[in-house]
PDB file of N, CA and C in Angstrom:
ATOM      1  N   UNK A   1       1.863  11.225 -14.716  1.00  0.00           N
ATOM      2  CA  UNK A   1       1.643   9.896 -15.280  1.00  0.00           C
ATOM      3  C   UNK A   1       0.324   9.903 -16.041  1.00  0.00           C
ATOM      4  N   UNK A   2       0.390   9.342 -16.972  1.00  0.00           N
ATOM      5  CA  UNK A   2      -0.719   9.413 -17.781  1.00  0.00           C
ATOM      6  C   UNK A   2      -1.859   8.294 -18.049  1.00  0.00           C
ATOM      7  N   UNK A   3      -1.535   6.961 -17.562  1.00  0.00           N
ATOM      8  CA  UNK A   3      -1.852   5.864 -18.045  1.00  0.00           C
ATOM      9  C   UNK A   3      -3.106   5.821 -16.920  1.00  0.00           C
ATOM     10  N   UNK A   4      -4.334   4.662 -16.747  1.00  0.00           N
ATOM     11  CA  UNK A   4      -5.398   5.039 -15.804  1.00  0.00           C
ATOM     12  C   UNK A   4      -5.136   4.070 -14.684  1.00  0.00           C
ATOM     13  N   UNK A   5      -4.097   3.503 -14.879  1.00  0.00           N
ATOM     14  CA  UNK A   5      -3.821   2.284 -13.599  1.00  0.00           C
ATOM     15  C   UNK A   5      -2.943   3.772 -12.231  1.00  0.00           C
ATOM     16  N   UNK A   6      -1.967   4.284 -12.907  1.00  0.00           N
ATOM     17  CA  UNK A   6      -1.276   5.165 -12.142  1.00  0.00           C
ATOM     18  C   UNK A   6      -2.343   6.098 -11.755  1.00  0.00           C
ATOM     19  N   UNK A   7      -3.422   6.968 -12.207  1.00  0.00           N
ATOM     20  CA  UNK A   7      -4.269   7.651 -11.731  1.00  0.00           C
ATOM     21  C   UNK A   7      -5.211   6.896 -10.477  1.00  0.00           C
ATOM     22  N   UNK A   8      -5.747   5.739 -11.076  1.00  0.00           N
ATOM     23  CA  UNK A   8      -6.561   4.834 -10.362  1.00  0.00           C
ATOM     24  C   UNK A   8      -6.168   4.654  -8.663  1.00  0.00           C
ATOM     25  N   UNK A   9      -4.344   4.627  -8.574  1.00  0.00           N
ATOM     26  CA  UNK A   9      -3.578   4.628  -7.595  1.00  0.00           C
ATOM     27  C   UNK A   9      -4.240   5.860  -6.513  1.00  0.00           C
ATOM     28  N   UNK A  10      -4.113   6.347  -7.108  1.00  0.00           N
ATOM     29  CA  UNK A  10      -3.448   7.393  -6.501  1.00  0.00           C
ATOM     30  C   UNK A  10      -4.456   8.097  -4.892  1.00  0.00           C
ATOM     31  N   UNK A  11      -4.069   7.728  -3.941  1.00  0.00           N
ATOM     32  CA  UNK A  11      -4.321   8.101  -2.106  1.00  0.00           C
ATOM     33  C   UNK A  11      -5.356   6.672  -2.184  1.00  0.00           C
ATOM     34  N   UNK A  12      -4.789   5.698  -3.096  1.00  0.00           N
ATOM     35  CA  UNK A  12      -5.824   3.988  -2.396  1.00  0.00           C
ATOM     36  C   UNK A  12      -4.510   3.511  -1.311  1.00  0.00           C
ATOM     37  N   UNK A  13      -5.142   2.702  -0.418  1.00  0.00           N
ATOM     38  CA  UNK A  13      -4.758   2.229  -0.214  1.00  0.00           C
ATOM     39  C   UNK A  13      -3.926   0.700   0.162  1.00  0.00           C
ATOM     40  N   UNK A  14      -4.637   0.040  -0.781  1.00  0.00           N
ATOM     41  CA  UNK A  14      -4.259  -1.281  -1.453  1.00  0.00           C
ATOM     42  C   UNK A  14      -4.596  -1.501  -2.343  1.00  0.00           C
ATOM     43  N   UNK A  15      -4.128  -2.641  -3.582  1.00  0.00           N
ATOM     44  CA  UNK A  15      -4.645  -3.031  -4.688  1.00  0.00           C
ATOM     45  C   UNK A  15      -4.449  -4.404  -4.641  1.00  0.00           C
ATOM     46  N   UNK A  16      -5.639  -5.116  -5.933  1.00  0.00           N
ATOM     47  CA  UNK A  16      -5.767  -6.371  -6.088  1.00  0.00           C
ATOM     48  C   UNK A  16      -4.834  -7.106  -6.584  1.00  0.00           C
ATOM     49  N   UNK A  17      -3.797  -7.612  -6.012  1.00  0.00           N
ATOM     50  CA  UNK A  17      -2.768  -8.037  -6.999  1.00  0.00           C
ATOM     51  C   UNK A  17      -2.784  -9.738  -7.268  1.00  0.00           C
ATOM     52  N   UNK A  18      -2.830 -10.480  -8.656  1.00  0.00           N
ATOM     53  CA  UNK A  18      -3.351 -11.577  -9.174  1.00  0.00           C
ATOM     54  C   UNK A  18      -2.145 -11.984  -9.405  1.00  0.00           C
ATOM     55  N   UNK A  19      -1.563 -13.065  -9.393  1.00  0.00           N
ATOM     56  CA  UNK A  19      -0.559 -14.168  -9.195  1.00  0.00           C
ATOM     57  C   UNK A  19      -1.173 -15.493 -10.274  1.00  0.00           C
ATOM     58  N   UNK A  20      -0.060 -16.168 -10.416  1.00  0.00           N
ATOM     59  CA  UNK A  20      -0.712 -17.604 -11.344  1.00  0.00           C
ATOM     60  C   UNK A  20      -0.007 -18.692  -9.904  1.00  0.00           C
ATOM     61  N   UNK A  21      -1.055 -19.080  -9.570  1.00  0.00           N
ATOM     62  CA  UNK A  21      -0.232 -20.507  -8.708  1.00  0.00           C
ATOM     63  C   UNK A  21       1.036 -21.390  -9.480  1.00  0.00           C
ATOM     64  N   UNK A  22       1.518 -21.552  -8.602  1.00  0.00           N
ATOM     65  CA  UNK A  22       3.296 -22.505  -8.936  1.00  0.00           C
ATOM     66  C   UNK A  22       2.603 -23.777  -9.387  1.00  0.00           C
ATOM     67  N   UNK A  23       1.411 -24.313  -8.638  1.00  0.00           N
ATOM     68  CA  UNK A  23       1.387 -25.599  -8.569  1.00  0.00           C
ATOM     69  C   UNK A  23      -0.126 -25.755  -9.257  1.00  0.00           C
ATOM     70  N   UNK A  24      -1.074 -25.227  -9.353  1.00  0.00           N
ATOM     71  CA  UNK A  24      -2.230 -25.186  -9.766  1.00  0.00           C
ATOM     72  C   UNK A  24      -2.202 -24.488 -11.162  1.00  0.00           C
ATOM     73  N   UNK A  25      -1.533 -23.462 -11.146  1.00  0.00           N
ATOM     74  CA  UNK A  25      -1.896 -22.305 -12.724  1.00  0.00           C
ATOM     75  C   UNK A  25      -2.838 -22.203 -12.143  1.00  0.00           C
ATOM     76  N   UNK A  26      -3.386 -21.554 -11.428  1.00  0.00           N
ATOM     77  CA  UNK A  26      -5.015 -20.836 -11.341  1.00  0.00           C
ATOM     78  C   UNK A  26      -4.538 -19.435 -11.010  1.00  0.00           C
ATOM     79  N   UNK A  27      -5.497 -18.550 -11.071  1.00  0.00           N
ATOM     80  CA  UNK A  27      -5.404 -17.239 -10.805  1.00  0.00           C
ATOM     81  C   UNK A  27      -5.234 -16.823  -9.187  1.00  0.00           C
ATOM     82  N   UNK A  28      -4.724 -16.058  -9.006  1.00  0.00           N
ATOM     83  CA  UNK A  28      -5.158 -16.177  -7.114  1.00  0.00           C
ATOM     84  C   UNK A  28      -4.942 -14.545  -6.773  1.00  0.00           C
ATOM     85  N   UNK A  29      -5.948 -13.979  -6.439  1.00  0.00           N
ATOM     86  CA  UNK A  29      -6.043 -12.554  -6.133  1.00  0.00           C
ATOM     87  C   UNK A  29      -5.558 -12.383  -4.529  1.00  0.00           C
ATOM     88  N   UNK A  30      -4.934 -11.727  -4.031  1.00  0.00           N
ATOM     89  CA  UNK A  30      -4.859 -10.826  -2.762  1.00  0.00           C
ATOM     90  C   UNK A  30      -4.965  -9.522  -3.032  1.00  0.00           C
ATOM     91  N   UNK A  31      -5.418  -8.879  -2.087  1.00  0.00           N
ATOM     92  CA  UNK A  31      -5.217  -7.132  -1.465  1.00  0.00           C
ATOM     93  C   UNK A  31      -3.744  -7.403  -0.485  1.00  0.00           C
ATOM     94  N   UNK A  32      -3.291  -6.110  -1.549  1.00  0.00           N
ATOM     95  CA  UNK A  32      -2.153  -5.844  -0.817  1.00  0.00           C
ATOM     96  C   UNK A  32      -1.723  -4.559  -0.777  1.00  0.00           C
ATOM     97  N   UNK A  33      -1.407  -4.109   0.106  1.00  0.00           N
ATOM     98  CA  UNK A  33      -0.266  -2.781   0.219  1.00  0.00           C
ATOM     99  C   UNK A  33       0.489  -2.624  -1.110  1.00  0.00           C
ATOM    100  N   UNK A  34       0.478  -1.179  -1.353  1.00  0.00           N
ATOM    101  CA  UNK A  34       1.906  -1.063  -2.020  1.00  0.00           C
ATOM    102  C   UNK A  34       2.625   0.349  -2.299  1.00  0.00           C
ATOM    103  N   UNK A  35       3.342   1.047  -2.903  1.00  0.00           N
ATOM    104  CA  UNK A  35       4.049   2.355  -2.789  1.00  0.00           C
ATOM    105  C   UNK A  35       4.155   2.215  -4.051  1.00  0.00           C
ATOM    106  N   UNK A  36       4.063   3.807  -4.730  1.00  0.00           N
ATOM    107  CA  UNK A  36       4.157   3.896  -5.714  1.00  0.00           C
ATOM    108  C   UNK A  36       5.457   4.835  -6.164  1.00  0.00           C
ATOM    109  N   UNK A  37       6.290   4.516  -7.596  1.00  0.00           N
ATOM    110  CA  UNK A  37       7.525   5.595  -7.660  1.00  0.00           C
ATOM    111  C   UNK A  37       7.986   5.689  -8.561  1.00  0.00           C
ATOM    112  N   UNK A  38       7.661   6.830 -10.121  1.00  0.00           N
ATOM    113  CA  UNK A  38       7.378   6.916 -10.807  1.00  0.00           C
ATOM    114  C   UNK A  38       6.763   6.234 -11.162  1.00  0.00           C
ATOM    115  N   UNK A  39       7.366   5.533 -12.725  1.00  0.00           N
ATOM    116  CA  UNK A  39       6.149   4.587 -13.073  1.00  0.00           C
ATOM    117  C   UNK A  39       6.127   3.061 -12.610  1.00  0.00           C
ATOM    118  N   UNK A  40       6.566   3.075 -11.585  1.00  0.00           N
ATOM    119  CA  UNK A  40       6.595   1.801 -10.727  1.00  0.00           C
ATOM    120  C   UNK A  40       5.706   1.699  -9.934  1.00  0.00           C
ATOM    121  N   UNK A  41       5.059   0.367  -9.364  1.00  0.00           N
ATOM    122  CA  UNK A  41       4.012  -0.009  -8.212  1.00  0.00           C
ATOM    123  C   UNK A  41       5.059  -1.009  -7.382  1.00  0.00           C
ATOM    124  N   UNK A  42       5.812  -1.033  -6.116  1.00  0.00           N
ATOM    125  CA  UNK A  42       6.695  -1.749  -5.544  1.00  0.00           C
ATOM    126  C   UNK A  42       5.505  -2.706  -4.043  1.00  0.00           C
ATOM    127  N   UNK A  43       5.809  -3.777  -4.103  1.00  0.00           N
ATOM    128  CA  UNK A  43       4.685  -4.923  -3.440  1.00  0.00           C
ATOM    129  C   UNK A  43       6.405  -4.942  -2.028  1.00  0.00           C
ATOM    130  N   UNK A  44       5.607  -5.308  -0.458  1.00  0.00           N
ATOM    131  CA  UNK A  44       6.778  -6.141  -0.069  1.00  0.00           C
ATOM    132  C   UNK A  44       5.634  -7.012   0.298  1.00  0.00           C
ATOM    133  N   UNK A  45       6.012  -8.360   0.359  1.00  0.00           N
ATOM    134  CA  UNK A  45       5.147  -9.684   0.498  1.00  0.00           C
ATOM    135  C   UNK A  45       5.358  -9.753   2.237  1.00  0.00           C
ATOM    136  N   UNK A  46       4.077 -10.257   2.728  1.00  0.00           N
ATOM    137  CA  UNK A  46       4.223  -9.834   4.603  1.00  0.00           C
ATOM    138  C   UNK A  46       4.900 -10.871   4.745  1.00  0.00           C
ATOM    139  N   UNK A  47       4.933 -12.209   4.377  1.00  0.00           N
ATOM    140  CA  UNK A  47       6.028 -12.824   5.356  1.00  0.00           C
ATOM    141  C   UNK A  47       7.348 -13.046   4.431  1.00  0.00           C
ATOM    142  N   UNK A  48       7.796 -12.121   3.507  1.00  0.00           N
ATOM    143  CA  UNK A  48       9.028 -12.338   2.781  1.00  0.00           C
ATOM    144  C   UNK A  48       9.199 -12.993   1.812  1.00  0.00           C
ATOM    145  N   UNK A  49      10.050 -13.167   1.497  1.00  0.00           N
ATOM    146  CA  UNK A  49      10.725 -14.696   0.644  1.00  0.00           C
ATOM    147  C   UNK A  49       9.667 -15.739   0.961  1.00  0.00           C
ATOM    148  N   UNK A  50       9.461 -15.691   2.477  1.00  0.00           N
ATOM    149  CA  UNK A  50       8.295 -17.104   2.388  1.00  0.00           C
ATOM    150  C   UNK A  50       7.510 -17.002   1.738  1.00  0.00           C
ATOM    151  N   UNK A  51       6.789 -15.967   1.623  1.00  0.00           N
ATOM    152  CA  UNK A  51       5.330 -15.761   0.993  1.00  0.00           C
ATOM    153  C   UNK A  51       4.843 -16.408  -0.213  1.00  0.00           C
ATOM    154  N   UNK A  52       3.529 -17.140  -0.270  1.00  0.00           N
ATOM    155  CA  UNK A  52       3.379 -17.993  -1.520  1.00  0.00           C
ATOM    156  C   UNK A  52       3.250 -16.981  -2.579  1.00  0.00           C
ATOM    157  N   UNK A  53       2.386 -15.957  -2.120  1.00  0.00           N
ATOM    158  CA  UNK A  53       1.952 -15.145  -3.822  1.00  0.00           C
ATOM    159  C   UNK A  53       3.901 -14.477  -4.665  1.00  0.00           C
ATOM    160  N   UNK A  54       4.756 -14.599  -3.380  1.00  0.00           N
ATOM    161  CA  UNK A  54       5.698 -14.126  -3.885  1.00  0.00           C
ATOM    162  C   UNK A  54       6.506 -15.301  -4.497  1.00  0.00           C
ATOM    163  N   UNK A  55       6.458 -16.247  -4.177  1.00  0.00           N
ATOM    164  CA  UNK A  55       7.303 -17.655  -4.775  1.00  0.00           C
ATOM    165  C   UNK A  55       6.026 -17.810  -6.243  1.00  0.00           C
ATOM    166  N   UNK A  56       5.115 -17.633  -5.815  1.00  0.00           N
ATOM    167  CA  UNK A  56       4.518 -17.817  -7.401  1.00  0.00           C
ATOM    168  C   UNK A  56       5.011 -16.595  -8.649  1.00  0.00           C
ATOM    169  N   UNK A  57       4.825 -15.609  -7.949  1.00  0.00           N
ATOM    170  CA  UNK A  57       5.755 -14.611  -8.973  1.00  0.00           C
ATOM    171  C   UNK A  57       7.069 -14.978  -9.409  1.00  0.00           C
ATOM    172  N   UNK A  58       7.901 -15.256  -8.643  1.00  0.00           N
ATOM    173  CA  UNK A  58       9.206 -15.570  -8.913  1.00  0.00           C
ATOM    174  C   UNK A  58       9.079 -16.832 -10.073  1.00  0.00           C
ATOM    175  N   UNK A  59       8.504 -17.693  -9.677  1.00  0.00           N
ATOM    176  CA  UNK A  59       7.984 -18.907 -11.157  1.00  0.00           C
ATOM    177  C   UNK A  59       7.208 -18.001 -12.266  1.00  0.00           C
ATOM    178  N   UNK A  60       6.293 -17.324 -11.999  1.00  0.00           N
ATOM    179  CA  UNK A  60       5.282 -16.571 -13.045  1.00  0.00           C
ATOM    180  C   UNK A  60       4.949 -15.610 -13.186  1.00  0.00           C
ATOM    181  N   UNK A  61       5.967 -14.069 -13.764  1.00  0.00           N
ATOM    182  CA  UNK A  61       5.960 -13.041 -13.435  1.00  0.00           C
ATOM    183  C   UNK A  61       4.840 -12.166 -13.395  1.00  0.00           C
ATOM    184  N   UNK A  62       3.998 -12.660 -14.555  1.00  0.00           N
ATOM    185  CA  UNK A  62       3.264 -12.087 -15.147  1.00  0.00           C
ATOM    186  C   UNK A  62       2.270 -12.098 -13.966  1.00  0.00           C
ATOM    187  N   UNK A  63       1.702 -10.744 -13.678  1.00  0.00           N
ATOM    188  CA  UNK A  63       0.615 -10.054 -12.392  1.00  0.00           C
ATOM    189  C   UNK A  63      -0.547  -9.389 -12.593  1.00  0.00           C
ATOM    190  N   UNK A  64      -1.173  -8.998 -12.074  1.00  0.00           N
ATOM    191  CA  UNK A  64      -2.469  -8.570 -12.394  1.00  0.00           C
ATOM    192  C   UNK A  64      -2.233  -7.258 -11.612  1.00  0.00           C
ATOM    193  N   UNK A  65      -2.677  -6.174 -11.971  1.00  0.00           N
ATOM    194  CA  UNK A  65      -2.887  -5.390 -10.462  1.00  0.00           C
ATOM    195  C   UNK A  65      -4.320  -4.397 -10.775  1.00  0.00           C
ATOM    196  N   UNK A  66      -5.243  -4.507  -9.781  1.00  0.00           N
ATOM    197  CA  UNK A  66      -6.232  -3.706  -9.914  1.00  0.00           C
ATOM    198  C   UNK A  66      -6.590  -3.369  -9.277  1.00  0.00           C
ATOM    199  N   UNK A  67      -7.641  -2.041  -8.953  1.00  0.00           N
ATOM    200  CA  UNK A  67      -7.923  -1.154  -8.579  1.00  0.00           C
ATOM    201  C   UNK A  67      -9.115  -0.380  -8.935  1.00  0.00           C
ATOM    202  N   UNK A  68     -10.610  -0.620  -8.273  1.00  0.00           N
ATOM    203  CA  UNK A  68     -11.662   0.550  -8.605  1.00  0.00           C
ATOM    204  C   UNK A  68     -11.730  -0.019 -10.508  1.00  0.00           C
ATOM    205  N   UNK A  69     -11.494  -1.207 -10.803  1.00  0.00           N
ATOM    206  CA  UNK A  69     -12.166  -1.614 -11.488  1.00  0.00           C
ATOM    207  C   UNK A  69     -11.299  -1.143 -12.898  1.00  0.00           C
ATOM    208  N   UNK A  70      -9.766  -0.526 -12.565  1.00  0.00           N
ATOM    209  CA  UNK A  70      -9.181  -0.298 -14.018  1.00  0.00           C
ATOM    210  C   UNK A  70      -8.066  -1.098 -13.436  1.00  0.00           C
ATOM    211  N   UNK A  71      -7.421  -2.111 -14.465  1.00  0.00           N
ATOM    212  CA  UNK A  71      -6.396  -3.038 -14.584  1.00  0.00           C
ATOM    213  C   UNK A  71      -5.316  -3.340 -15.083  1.00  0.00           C
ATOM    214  N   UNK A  72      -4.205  -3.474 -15.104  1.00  0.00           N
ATOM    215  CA  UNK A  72      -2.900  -3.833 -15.619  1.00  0.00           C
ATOM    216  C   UNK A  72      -2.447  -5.195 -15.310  1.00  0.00           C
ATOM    217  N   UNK A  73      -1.643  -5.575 -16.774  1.00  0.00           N
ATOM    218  CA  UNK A  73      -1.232  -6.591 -16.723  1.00  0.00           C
ATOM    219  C   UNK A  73       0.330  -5.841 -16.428  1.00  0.00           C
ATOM    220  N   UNK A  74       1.074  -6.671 -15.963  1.00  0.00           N
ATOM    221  CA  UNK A  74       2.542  -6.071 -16.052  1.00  0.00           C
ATOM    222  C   UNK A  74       3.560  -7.286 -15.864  1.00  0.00           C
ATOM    223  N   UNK A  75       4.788  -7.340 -15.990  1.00  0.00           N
ATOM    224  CA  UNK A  75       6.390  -8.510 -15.724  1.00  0.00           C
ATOM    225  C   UNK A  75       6.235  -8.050 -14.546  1.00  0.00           C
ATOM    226  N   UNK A  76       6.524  -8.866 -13.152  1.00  0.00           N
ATOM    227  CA  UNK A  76       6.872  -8.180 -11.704  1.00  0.00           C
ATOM    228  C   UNK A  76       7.953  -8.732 -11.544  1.00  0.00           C
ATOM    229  N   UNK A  77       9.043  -8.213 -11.130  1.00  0.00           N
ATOM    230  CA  UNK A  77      10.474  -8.350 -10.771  1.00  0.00           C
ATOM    231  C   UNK A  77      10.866  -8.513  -9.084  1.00  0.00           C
ATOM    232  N   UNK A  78      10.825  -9.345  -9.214  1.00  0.00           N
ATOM    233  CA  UNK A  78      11.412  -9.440  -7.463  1.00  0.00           C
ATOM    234  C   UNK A  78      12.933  -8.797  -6.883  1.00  0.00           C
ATOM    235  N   UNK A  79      12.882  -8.063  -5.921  1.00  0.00           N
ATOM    236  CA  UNK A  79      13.949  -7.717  -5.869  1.00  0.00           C
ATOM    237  C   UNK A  79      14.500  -7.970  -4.156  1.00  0.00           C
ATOM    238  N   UNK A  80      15.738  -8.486  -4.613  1.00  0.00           N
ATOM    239  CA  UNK A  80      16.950  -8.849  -3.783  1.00  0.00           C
ATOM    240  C   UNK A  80      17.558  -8.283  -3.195  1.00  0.00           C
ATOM    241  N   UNK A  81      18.223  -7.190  -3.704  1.00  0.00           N
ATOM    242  CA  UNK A  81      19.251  -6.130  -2.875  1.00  0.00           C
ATOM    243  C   UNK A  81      19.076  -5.689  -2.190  1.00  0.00           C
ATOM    244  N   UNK A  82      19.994  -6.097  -1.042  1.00  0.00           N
ATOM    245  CA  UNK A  82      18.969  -5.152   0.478  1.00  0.00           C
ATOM    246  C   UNK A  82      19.075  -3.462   0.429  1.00  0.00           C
ATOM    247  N   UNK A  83      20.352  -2.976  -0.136  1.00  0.00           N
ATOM    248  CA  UNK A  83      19.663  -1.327  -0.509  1.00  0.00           C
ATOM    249  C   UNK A  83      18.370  -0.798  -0.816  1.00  0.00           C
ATOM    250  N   UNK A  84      17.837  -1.793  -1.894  1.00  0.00           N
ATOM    251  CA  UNK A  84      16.548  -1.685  -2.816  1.00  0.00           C
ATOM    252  C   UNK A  84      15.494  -1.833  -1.729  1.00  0.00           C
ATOM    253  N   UNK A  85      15.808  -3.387  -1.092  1.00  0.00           N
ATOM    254  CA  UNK A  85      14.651  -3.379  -0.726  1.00  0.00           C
ATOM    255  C   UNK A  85      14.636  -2.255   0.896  1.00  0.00           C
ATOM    256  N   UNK A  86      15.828  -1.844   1.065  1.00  0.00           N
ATOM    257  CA  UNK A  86      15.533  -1.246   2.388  1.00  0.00           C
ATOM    258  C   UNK A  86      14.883   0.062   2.195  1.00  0.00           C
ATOM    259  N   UNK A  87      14.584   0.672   0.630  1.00  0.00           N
ATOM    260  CA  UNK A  87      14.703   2.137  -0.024  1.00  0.00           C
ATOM    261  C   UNK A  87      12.893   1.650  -0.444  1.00  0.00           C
ATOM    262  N   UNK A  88      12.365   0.526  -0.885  1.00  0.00           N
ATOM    263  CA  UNK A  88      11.429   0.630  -0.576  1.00  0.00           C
ATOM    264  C   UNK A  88      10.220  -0.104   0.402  1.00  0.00           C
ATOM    265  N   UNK A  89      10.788  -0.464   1.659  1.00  0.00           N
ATOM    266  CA  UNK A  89      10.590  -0.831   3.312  1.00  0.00           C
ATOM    267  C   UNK A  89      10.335   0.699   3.745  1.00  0.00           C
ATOM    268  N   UNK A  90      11.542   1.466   3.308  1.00  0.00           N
ATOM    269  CA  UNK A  90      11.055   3.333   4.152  1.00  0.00           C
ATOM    270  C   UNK A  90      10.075   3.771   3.310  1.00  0.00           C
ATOM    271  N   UNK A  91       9.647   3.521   1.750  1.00  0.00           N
ATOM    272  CA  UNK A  91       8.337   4.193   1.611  1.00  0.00           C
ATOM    273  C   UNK A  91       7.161   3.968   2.019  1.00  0.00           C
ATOM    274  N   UNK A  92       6.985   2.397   2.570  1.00  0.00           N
ATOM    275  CA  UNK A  92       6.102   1.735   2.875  1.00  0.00           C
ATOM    276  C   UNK A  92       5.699   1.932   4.597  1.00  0.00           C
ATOM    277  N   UNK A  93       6.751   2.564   5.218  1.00  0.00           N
ATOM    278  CA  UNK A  93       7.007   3.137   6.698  1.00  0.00           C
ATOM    279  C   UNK A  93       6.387   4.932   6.454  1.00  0.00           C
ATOM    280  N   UNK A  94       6.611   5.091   5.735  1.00  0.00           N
ATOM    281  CA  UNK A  94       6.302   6.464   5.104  1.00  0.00           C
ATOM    282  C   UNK A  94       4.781   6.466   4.767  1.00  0.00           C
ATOM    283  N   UNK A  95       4.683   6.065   3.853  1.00  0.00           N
ATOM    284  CA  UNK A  95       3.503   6.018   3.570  1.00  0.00           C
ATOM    285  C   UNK A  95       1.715   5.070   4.944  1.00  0.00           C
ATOM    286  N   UNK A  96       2.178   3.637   5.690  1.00  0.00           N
ATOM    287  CA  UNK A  96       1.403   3.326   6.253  1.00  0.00           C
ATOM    288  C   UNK A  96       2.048   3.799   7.931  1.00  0.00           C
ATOM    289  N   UNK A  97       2.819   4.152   8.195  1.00  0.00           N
ATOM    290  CA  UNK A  97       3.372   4.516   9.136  1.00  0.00           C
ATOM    291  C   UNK A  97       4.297   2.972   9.814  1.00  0.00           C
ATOM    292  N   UNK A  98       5.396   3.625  10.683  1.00  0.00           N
ATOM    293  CA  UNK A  98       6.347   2.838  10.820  1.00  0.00           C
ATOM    294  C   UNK A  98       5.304   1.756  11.798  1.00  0.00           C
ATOM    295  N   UNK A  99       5.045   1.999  12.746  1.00  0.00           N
ATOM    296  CA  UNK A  99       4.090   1.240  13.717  1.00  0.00           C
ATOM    297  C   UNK A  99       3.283  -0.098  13.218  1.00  0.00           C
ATOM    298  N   UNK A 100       2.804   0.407  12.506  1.00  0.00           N
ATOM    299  CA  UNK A 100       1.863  -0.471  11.538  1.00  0.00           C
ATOM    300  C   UNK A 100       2.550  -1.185  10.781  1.00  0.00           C
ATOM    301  N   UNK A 101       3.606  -0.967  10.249  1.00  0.00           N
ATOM    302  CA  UNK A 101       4.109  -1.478   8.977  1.00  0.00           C
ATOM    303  C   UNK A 101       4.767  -3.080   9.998  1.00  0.00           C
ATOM    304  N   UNK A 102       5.764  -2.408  10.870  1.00  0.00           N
ATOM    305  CA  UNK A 102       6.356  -3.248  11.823  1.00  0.00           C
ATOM    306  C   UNK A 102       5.549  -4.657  12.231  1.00  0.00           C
ATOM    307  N   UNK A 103       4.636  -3.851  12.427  1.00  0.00           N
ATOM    308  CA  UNK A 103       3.502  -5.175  13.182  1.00  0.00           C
ATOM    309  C   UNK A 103       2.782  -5.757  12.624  1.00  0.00           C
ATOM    310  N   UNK A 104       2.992  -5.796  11.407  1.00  0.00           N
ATOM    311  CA  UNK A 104       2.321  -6.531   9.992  1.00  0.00           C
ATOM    312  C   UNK A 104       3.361  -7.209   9.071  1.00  0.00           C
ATOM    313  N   UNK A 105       4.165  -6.283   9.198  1.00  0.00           N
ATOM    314  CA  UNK A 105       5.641  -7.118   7.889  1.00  0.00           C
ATOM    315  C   UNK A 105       6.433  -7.645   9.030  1.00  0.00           C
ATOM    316  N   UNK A 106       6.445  -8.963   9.291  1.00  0.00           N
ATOM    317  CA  UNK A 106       7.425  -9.158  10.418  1.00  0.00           C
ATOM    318  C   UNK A 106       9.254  -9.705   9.544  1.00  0.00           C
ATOM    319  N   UNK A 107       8.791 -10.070   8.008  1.00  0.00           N
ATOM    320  CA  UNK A 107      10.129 -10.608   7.414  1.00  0.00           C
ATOM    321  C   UNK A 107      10.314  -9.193   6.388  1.00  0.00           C
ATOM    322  N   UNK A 108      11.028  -8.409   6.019  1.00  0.00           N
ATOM    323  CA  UNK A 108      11.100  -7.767   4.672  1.00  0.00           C
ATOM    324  C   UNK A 108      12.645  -8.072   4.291  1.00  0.00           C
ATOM    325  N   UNK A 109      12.746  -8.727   3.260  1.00  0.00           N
ATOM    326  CA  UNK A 109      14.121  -9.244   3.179  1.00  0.00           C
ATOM    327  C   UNK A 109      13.855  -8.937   1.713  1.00  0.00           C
ATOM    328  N   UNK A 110      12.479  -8.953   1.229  1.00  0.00           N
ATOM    329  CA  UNK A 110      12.114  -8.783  -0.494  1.00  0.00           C
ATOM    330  C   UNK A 110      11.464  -7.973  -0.926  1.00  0.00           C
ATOM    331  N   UNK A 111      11.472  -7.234  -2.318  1.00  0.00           N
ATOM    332  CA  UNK A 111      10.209  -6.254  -2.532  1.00  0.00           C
ATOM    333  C   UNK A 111       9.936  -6.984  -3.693  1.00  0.00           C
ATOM    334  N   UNK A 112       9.141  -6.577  -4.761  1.00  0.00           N
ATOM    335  CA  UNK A 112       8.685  -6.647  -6.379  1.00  0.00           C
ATOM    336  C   UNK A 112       7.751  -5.780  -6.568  1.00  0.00           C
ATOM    337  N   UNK A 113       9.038  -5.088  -7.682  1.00  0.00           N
ATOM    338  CA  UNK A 113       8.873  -3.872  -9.036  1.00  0.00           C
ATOM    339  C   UNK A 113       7.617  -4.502  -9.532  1.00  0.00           C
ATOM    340  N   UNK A 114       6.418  -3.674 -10.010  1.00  0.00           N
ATOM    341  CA  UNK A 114       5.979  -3.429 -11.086  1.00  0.00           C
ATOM    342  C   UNK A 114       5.618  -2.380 -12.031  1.00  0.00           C
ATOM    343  N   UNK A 115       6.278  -2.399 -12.587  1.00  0.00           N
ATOM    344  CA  UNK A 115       6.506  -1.297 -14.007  1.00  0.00           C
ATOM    345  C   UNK A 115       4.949  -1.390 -14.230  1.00  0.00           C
ATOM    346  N   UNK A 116       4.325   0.305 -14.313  1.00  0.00           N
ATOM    347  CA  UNK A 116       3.147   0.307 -14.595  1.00  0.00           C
ATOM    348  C   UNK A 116       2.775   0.659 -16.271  1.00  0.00           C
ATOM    349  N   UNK A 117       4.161   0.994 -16.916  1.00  0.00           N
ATOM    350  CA  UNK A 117       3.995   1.186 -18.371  1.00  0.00           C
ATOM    351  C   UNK A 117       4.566   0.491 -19.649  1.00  0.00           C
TER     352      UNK A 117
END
């Protein structure tokens, strides 16, 4: 990968990901987990579908994601299909370990794609 957001990634272990509020339009940053796969950055939101930063995406795709101070704007795609999201739930078991993941994500019913190019 060539671009400096995918390098920037690479053995972090969370990034800043920026949302537009549903109801405010303001900016709203969290640290969050995420797995990377090709040129994708895949988010699962900890409490699911509930999650506000994820209902604000779903209204306002457009995301921020940063990292060590290099940034991307990107479309984030929420995704539905429980294949999808169960394919990336095991990288995220993979990558922070199953233990951990369990006792932190108690809903994963959702992920969201972001295309890093």
């Amino acid at each position: 990968m060539t671009n400096a957001i995918g390098d920037a990634l690479d053995g972090v272990q969370e990034v800043e990901l920026t949302v537009t509020g549903r109801r405010t339009g303001r900016q709203i940053t969290h640290p969050v987990w995420f797995v990377q796969e090709d040129d994708n950055v895949f988010l699962v939101p900890v409490t699911g579908s509930d999650s506000q930063w994820y209902k604000n995406v779903k209204q306002t795709p457009m995301v921020q994601l940063a990292v060590d101070g290099t940034a991307l704007s990107s479309s984030a795609t929420p995704i539905t299909e429980a294949d999808r999201v169960d394919h990336v739930v095991a990288m995220f078991r993979d990558k922070y370990g199953a233990d951990q993941f369990a006792s932190l994500y108690p809903k994963h019913d959702v992920a969201v794609q972001v295309p890093l190019g």
